[in-house]
Structures are given as C-alpha cells and as structure tokens.
PDB file of N, CA and C in Angstrom:
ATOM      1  N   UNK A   1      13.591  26.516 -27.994  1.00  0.00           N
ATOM      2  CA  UNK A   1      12.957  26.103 -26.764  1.00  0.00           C
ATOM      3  C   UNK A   1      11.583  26.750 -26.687  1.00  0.00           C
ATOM      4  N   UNK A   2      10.642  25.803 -26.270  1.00  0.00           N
ATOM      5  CA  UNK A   2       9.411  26.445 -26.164  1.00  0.00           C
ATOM      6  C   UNK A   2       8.598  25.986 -24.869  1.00  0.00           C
ATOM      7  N   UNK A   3       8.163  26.940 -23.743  1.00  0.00           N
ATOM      8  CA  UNK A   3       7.770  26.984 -22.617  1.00  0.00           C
ATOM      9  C   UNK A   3       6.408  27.338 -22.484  1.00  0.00           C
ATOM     10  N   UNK A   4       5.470  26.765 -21.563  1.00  0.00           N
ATOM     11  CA  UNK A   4       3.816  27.282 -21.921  1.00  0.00           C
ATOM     12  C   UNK A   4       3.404  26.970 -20.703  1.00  0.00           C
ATOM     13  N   UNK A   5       3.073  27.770 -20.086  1.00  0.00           N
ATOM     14  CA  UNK A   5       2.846  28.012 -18.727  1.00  0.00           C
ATOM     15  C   UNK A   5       1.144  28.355 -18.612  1.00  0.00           C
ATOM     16  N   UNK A   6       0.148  27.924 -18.218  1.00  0.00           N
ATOM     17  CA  UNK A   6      -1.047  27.834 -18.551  1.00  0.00           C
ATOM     18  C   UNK A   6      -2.289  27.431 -17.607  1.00  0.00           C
ATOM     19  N   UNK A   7      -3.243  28.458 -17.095  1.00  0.00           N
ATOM     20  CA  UNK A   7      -3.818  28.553 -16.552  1.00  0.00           C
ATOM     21  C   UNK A   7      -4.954  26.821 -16.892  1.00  0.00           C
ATOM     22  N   UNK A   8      -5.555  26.110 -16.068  1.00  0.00           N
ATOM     23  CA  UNK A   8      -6.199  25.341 -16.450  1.00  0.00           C
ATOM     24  C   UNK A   8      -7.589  25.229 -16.337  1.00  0.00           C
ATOM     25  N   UNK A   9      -8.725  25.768 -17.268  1.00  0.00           N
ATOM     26  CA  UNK A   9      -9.944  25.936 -17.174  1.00  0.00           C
ATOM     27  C   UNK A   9     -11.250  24.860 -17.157  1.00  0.00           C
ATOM     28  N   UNK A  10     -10.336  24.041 -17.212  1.00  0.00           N
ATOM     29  CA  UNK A  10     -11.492  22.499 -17.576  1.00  0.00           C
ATOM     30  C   UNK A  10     -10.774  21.440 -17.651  1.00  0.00           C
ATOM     31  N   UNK A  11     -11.113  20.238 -17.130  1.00  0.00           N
ATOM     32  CA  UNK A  11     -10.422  18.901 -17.795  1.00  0.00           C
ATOM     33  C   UNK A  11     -11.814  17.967 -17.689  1.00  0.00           C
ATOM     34  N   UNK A  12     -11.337  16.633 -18.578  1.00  0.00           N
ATOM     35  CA  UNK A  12     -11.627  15.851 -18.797  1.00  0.00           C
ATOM     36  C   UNK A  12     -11.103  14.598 -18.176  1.00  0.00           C
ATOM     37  N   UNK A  13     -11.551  13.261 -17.577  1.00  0.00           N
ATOM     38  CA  UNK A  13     -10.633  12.099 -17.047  1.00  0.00           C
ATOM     39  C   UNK A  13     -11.691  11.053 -17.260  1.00  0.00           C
ATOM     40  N   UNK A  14     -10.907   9.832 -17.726  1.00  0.00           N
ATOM     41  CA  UNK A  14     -11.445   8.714 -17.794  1.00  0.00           C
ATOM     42  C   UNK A  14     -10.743   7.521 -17.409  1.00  0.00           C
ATOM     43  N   UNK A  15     -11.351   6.219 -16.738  1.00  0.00           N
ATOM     44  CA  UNK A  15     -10.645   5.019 -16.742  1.00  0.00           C
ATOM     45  C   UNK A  15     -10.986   4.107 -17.340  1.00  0.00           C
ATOM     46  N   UNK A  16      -9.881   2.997 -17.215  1.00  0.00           N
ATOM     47  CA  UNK A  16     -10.577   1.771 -17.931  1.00  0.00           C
ATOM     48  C   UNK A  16     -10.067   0.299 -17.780  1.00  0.00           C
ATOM     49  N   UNK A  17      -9.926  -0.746 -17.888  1.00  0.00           N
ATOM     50  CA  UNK A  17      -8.615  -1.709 -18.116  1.00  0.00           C
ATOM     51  C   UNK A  17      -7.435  -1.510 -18.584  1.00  0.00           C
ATOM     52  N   UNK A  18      -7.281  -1.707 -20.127  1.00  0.00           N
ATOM     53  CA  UNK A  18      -6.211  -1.613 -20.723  1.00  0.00           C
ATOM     54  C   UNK A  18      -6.103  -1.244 -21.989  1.00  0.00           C
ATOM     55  N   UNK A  19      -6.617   0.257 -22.347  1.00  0.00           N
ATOM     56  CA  UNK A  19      -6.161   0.795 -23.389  1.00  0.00           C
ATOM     57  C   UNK A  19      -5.298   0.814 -23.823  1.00  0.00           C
ATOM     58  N   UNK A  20      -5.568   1.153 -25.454  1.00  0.00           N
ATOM     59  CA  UNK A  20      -3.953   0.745 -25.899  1.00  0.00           C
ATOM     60  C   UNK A  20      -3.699   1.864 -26.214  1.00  0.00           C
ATOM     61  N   UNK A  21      -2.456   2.181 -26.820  1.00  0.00           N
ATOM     62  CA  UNK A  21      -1.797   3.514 -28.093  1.00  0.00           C
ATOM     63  C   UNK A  21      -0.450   2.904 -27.924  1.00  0.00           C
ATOM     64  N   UNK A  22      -0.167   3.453 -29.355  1.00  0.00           N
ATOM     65  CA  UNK A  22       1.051   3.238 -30.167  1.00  0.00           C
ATOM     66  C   UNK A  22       1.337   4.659 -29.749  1.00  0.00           C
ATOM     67  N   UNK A  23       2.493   4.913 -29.261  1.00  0.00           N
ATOM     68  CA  UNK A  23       3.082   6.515 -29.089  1.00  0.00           C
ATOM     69  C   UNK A  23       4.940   6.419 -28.999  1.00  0.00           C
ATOM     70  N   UNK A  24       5.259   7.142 -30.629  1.00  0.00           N
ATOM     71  CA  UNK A  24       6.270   7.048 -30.535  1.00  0.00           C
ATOM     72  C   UNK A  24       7.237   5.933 -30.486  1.00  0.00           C
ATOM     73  N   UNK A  25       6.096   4.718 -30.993  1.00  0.00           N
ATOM     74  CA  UNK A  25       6.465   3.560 -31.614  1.00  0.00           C
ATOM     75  C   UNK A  25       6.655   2.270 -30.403  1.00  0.00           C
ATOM     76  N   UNK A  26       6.102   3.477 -29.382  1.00  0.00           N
ATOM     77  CA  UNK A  26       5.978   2.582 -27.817  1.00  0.00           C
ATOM     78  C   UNK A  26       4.450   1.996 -27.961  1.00  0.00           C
ATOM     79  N   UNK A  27       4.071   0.763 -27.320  1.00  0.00           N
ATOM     80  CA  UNK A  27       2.836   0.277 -27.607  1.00  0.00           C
ATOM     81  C   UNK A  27       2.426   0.207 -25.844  1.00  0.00           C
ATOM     82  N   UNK A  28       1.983   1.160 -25.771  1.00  0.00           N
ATOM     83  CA  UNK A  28       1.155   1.313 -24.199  1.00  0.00           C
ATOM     84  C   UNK A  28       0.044   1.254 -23.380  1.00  0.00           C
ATOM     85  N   UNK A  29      -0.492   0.445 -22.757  1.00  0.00           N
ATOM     86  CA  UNK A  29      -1.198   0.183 -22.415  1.00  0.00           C
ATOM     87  C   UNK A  29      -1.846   1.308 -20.604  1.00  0.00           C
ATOM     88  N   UNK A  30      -2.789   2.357 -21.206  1.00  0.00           N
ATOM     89  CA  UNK A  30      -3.014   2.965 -20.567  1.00  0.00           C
ATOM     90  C   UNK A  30      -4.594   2.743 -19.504  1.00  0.00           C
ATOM     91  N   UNK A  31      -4.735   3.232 -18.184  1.00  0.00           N
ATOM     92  CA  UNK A  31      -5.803   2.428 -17.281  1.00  0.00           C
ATOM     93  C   UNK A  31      -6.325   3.734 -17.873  1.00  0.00           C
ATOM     94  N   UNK A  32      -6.153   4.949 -17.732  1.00  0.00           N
ATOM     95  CA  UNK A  32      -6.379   5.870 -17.601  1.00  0.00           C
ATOM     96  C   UNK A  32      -5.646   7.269 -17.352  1.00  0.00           C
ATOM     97  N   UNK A  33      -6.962   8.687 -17.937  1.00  0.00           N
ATOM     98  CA  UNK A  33      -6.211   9.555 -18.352  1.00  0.00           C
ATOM     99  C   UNK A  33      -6.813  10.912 -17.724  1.00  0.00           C
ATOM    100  N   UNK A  34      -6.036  11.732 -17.268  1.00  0.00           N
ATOM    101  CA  UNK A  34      -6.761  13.353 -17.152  1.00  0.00           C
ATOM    102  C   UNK A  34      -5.981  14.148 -18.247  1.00  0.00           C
ATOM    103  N   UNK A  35      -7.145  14.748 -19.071  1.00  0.00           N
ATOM    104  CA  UNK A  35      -6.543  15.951 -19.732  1.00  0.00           C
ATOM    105  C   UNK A  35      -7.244  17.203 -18.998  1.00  0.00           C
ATOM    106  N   UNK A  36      -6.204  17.984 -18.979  1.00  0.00           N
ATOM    107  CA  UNK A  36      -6.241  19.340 -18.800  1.00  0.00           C
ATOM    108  C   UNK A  36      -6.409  20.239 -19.844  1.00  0.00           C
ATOM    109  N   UNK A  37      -7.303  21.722 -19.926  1.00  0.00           N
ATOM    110  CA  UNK A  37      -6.986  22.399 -21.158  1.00  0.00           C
ATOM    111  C   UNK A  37      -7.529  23.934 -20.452  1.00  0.00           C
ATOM    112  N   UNK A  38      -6.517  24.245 -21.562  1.00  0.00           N
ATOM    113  CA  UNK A  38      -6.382  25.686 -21.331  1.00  0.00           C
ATOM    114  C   UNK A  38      -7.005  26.700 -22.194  1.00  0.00           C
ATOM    115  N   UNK A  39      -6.664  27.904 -22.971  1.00  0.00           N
ATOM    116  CA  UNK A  39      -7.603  28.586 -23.933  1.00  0.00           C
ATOM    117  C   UNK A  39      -7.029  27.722 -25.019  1.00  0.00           C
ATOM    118  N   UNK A  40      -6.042  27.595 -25.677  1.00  0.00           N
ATOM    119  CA  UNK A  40      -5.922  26.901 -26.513  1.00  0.00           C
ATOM    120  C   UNK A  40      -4.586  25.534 -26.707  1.00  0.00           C
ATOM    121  N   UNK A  41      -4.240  25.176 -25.177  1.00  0.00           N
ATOM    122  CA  UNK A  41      -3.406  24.296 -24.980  1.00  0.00           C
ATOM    123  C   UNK A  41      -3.619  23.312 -23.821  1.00  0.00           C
ATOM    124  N   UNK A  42      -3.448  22.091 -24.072  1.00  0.00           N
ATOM    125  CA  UNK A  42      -3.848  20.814 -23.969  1.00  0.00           C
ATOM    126  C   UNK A  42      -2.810  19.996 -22.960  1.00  0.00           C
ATOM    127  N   UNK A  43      -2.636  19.431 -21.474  1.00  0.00           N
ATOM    128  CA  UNK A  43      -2.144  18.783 -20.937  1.00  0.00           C
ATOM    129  C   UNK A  43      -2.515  17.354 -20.736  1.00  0.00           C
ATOM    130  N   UNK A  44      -2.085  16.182 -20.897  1.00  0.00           N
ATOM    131  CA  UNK A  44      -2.687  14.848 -20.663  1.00  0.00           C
ATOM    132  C   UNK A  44      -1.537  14.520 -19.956  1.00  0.00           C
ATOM    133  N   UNK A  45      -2.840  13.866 -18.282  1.00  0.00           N
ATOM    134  CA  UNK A  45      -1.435  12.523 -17.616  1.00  0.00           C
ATOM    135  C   UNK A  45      -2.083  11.631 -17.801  1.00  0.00           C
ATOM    136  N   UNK A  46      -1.617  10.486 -18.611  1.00  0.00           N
ATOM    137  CA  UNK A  46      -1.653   9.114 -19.137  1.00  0.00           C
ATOM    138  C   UNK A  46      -1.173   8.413 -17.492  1.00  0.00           C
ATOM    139  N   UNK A  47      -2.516   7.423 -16.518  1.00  0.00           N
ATOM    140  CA  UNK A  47      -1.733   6.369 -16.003  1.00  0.00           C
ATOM    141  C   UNK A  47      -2.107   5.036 -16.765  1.00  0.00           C
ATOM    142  N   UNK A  48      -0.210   4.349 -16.570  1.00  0.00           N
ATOM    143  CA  UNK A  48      -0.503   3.151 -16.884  1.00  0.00           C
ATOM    144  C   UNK A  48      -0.616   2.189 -16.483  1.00  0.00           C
ATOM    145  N   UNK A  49      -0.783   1.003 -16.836  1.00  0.00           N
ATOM    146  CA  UNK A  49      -1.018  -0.519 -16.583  1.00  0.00           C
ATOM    147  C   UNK A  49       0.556  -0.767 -16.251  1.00  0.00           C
ATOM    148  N   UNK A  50       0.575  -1.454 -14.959  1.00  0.00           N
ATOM    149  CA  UNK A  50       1.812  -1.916 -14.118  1.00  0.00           C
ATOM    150  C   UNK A  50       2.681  -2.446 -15.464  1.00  0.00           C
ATOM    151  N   UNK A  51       2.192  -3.239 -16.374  1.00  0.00           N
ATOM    152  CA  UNK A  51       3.188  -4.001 -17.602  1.00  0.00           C
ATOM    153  C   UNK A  51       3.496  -3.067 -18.850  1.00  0.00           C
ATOM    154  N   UNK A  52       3.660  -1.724 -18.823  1.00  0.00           N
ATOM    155  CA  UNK A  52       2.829  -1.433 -19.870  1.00  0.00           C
ATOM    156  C   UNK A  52       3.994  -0.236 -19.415  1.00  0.00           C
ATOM    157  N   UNK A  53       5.118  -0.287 -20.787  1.00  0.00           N
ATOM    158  CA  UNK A  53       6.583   0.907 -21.009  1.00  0.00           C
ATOM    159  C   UNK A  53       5.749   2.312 -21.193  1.00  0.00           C
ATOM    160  N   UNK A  54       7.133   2.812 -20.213  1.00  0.00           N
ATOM    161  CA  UNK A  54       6.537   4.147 -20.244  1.00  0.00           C
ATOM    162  C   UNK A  54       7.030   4.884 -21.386  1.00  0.00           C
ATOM    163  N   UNK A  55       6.615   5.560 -21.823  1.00  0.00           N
ATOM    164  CA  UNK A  55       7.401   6.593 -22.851  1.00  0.00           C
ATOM    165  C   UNK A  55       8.351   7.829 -21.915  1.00  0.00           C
ATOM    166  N   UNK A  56       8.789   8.670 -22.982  1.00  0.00           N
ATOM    167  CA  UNK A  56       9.514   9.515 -21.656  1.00  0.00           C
ATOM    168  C   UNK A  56       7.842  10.853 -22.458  1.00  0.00           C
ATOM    169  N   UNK A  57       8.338  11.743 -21.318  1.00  0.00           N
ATOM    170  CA  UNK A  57       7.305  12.992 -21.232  1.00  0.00           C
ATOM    171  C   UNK A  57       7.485  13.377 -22.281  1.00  0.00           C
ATOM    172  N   UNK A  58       6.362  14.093 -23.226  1.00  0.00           N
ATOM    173  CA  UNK A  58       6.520  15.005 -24.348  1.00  0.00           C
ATOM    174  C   UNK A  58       5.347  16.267 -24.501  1.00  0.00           C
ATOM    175  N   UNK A  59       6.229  17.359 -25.470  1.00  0.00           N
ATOM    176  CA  UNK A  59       5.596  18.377 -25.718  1.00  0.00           C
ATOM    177  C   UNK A  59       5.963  18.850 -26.997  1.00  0.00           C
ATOM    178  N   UNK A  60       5.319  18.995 -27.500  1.00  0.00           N
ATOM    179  CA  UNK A  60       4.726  19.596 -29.359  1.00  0.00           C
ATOM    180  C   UNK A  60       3.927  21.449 -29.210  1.00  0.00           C
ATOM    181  N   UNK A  61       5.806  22.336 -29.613  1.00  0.00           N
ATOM    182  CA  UNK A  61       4.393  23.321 -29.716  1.00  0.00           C
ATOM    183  C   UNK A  61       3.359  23.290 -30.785  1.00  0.00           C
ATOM    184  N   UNK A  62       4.015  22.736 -31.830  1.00  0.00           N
ATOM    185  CA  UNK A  62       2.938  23.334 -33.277  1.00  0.00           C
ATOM    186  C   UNK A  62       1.306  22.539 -32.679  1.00  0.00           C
ATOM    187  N   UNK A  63       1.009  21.253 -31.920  1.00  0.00           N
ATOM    188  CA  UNK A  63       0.040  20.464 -31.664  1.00  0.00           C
ATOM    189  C   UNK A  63      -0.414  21.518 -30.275  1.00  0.00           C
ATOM    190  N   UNK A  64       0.433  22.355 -29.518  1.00  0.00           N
ATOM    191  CA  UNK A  64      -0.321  22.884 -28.779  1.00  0.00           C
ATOM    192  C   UNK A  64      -0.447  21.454 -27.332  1.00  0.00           C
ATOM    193  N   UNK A  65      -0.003  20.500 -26.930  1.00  0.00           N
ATOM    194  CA  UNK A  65      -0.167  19.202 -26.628  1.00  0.00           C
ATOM    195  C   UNK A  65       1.351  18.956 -25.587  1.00  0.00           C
ATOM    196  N   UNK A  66       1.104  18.552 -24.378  1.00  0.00           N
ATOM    197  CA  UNK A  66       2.061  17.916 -23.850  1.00  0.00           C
ATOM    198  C   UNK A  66       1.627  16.389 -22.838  1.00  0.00           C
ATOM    199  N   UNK A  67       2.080  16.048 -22.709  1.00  0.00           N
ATOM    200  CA  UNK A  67       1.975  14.422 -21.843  1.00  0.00           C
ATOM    201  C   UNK A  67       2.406  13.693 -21.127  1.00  0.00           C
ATOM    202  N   UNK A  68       2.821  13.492 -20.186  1.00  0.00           N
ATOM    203  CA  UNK A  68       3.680  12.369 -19.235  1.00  0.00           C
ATOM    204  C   UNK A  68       2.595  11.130 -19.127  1.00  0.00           C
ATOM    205  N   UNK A  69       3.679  10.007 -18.446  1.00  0.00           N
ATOM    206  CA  UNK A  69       3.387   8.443 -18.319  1.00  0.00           C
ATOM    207  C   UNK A  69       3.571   8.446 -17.194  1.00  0.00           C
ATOM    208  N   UNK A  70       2.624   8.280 -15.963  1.00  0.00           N
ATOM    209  CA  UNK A  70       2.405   7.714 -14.745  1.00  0.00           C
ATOM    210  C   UNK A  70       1.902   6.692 -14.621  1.00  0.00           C
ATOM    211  N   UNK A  71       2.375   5.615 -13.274  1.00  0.00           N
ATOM    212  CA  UNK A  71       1.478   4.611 -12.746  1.00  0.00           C
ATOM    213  C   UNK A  71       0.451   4.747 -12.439  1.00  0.00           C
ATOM    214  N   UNK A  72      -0.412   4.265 -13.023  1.00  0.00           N
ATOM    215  CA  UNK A  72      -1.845   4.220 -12.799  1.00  0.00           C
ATOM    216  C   UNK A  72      -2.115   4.128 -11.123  1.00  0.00           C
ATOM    217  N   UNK A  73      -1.429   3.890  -9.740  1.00  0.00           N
ATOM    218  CA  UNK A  73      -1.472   3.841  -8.906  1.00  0.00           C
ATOM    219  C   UNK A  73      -1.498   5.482  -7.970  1.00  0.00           C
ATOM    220  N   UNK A  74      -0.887   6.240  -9.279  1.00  0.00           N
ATOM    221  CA  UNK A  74      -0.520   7.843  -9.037  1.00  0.00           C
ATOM    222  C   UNK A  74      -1.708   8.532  -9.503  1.00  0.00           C
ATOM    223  N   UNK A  75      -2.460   8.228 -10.336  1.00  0.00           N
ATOM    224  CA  UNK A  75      -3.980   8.415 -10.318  1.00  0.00           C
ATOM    225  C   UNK A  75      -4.861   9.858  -9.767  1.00  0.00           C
ATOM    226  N   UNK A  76      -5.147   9.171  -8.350  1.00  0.00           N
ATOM    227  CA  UNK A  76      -5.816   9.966  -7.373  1.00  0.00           C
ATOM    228  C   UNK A  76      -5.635  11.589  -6.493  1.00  0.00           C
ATOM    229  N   UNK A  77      -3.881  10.880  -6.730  1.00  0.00           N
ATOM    230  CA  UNK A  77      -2.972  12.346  -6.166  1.00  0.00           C
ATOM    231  C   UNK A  77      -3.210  13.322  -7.143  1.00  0.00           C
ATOM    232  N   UNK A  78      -3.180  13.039  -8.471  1.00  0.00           N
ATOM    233  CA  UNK A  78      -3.693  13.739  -9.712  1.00  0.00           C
ATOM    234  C   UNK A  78      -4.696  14.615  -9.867  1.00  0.00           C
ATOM    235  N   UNK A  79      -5.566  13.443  -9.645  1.00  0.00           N
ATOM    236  CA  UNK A  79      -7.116  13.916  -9.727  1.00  0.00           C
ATOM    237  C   UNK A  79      -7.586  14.685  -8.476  1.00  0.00           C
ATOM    238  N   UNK A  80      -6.877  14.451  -7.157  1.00  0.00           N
ATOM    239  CA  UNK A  80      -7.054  15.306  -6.145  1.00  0.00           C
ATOM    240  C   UNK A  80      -7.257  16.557  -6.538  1.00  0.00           C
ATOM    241  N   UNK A  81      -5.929  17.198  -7.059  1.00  0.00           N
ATOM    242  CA  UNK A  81      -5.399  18.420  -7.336  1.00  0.00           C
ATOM    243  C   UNK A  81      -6.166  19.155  -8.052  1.00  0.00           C
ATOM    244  N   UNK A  82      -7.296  18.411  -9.798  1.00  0.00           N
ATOM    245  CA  UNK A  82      -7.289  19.394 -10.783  1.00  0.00           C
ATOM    246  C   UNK A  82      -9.077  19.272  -9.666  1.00  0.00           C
ATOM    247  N   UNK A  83      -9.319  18.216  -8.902  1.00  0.00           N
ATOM    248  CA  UNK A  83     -10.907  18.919  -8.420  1.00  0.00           C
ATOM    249  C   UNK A  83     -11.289  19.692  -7.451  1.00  0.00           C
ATOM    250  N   UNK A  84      -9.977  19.852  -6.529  1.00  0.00           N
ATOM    251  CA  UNK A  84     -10.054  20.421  -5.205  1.00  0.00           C
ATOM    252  C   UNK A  84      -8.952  21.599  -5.146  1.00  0.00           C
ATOM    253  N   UNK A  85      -7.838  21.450  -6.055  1.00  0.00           N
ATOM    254  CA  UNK A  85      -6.880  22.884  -5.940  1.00  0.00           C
ATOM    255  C   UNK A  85      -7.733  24.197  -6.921  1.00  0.00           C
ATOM    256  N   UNK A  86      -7.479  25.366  -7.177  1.00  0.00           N
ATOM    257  CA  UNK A  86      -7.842  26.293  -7.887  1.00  0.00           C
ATOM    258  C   UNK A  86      -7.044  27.910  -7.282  1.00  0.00           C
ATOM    259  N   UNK A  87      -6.788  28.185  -7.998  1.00  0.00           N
ATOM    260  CA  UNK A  87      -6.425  28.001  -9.571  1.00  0.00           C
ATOM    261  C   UNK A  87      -5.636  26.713  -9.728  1.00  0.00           C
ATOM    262  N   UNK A  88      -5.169  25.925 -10.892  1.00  0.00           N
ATOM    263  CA  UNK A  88      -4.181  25.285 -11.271  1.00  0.00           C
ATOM    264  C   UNK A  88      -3.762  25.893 -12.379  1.00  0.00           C
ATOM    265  N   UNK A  89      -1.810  24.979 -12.416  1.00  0.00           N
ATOM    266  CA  UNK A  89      -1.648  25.773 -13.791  1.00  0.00           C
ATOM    267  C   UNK A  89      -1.354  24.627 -14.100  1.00  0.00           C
ATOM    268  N   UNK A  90      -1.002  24.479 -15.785  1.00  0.00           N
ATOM    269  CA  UNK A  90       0.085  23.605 -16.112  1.00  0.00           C
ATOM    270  C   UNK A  90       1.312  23.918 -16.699  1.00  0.00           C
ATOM    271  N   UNK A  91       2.267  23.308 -16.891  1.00  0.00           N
ATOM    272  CA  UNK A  91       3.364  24.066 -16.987  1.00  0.00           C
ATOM    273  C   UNK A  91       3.765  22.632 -18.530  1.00  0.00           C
ATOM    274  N   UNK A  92       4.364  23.537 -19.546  1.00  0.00           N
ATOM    275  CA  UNK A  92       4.977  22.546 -20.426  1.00  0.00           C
ATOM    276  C   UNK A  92       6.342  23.152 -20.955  1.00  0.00           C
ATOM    277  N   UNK A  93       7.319  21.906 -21.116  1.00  0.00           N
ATOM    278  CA  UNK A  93       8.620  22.118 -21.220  1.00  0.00           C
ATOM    279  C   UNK A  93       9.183  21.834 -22.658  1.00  0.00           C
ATOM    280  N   UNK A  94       9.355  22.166 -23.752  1.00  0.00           N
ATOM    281  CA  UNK A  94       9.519  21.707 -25.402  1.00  0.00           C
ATOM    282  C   UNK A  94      11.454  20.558 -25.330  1.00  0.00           C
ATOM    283  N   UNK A  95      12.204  21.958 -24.200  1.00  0.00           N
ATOM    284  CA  UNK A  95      13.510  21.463 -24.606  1.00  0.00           C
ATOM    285  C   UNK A  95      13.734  20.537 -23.334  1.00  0.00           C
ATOM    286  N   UNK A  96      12.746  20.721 -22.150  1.00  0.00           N
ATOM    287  CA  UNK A  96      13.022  19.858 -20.641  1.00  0.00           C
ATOM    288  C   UNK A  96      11.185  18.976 -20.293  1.00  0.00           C
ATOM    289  N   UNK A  97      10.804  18.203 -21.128  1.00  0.00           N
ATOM    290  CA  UNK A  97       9.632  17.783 -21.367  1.00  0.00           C
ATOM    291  C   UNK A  97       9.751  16.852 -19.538  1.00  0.00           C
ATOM    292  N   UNK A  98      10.556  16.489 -19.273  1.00  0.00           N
ATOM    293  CA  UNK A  98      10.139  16.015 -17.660  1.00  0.00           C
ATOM    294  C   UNK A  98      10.071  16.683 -16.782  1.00  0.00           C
ATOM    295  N   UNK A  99       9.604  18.278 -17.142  1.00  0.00           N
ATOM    296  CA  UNK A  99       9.536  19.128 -16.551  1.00  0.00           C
ATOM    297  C   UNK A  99       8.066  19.372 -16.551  1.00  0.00           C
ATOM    298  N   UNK A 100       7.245  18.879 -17.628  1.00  0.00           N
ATOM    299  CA  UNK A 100       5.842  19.072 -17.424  1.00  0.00           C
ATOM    300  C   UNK A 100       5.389  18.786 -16.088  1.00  0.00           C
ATOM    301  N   UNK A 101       4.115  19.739 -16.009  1.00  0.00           N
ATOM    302  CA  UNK A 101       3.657  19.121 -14.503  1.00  0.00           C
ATOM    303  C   UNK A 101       2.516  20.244 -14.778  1.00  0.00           C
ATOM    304  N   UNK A 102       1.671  19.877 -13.237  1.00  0.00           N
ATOM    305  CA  UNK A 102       0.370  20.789 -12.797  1.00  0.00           C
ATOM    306  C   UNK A 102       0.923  21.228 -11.494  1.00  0.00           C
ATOM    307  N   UNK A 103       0.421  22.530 -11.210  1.00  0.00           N
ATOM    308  CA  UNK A 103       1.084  23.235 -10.480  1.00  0.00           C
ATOM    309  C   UNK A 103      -0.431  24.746  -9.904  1.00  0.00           C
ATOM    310  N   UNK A 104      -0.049  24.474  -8.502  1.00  0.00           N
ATOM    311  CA  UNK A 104      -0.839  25.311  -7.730  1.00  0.00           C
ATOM    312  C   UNK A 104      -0.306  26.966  -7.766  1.00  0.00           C
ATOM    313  N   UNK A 105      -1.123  28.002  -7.385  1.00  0.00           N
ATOM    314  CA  UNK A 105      -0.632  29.211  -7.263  1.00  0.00           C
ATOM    315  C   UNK A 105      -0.180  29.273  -5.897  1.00  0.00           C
ATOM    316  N   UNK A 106       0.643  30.329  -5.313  1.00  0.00           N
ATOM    317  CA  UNK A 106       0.922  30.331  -3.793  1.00  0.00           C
ATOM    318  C   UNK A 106      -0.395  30.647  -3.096  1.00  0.00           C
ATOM    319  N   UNK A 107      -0.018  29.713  -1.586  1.00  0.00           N
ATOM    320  CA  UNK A 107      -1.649  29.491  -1.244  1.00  0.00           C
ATOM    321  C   UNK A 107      -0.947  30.153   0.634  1.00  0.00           C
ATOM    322  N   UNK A 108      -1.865  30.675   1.398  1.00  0.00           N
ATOM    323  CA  UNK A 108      -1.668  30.539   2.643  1.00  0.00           C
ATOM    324  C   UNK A 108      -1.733  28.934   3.598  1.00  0.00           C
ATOM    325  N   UNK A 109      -0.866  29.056   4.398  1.00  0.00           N
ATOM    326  CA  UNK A 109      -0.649  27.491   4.948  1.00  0.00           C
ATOM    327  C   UNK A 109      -1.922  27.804   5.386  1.00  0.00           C
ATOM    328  N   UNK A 110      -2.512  26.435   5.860  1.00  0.00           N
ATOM    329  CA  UNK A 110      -3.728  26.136   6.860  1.00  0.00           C
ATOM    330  C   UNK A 110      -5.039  26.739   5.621  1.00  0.00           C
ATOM    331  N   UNK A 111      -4.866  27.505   4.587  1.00  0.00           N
ATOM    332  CA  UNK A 111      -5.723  27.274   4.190  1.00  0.00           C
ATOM    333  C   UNK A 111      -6.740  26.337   3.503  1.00  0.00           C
ATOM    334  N   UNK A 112      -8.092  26.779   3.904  1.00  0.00           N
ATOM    335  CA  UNK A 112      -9.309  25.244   2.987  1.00  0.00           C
ATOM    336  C   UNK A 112      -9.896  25.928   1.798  1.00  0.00           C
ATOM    337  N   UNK A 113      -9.599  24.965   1.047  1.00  0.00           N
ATOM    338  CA  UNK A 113     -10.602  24.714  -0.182  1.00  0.00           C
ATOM    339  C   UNK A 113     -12.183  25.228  -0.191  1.00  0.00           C
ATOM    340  N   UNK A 114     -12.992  26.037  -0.597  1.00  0.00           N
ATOM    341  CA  UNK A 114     -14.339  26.571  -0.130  1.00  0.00           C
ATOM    342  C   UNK A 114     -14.937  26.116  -0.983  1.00  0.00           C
TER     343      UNK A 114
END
C-alpha cells in the first residue's frame, strides 16, 4: 500500500471540447483538466464529456501520478478550491485510489480568504 499525502504548490488547468486519451484501454473523451503538483508528485482531475466512460480513480507510486474522472459539470467546484483555498493538500490512495482527493487544512468557521 502506498499513501502520499501532499502539500500543493502550483497547478496547471485547461479546457476544451473533446479531448481524447486511451487510459487503461478506456477511450475518453476529456473537456478538461486541473493538475496539481507537489515537490515531486503529480495530481490530475480529468472532467469529462457527458458521453465519455469514466475510468475508475488511479495512482502509480513508481510514476509519482494519481487521477480521478469527473463530470465536466464538477469543474468549477474544483477550480474554486485550488485558486481561492490555501494551503491545499492532495491526498493519493495506491490500495483505495477513490480515495484520492484535494483537501483543505483546518480553517476557522467564518473565516475569508485574504
């Protein structure tokens, strides 16, 4: 089992129509993507195109790399988080991969974003 719990220092996000990838022999058609990265480990949420199979979540330690498949409609809630929360972490799961996620530090209620 391999667990990687990971501060997130930068990401990257892009959209588009209907990208493709072959992943895991699934042929998916992605709108768009945020990667997350850390000192030397890598989070991507893939949203997809309403027609377009999801894969299930995955994580690779030797690639350093984990990934989930969201509706491209889930998007924004996403992107909320990695531009307006801070710290973020991400969290990756090797033996419970639908466990990946991004994840805030404990915050005081009522507090704002500065």
């Amino acid at each position: 089992m391999a667990i990687q719990n990971f501060p997130i220092n930068y990401y990257k996000t892009s959209v588009g129509f209907k990208g493709s990838a072959t992943l895991s022999g699934i042929h998916i058609q992605i709108q768009g993507y945020i990667t997350c990265y850390g000192k030397d480990h890598r989070f991507i949420m893939y949203f997809l195109h309403p027609d377009s199979p999801v894969p299930a979540p995955i994580y690779n330690p030797k690639t350093k790399a984990g990934a989930i498949f969201l509706p491209f409609k889930e998007m924004p809630v996403y992107l909320d988080i990695v531009r307006n929360e801070k710290p973020i972490y991400a969290y990756l799961n090797s033996d419970k991969p639908e466990w990946n996620s991004i994840k805030t530090a404990n915050e005081p209620v009522g507090e704002e974003e500065h």
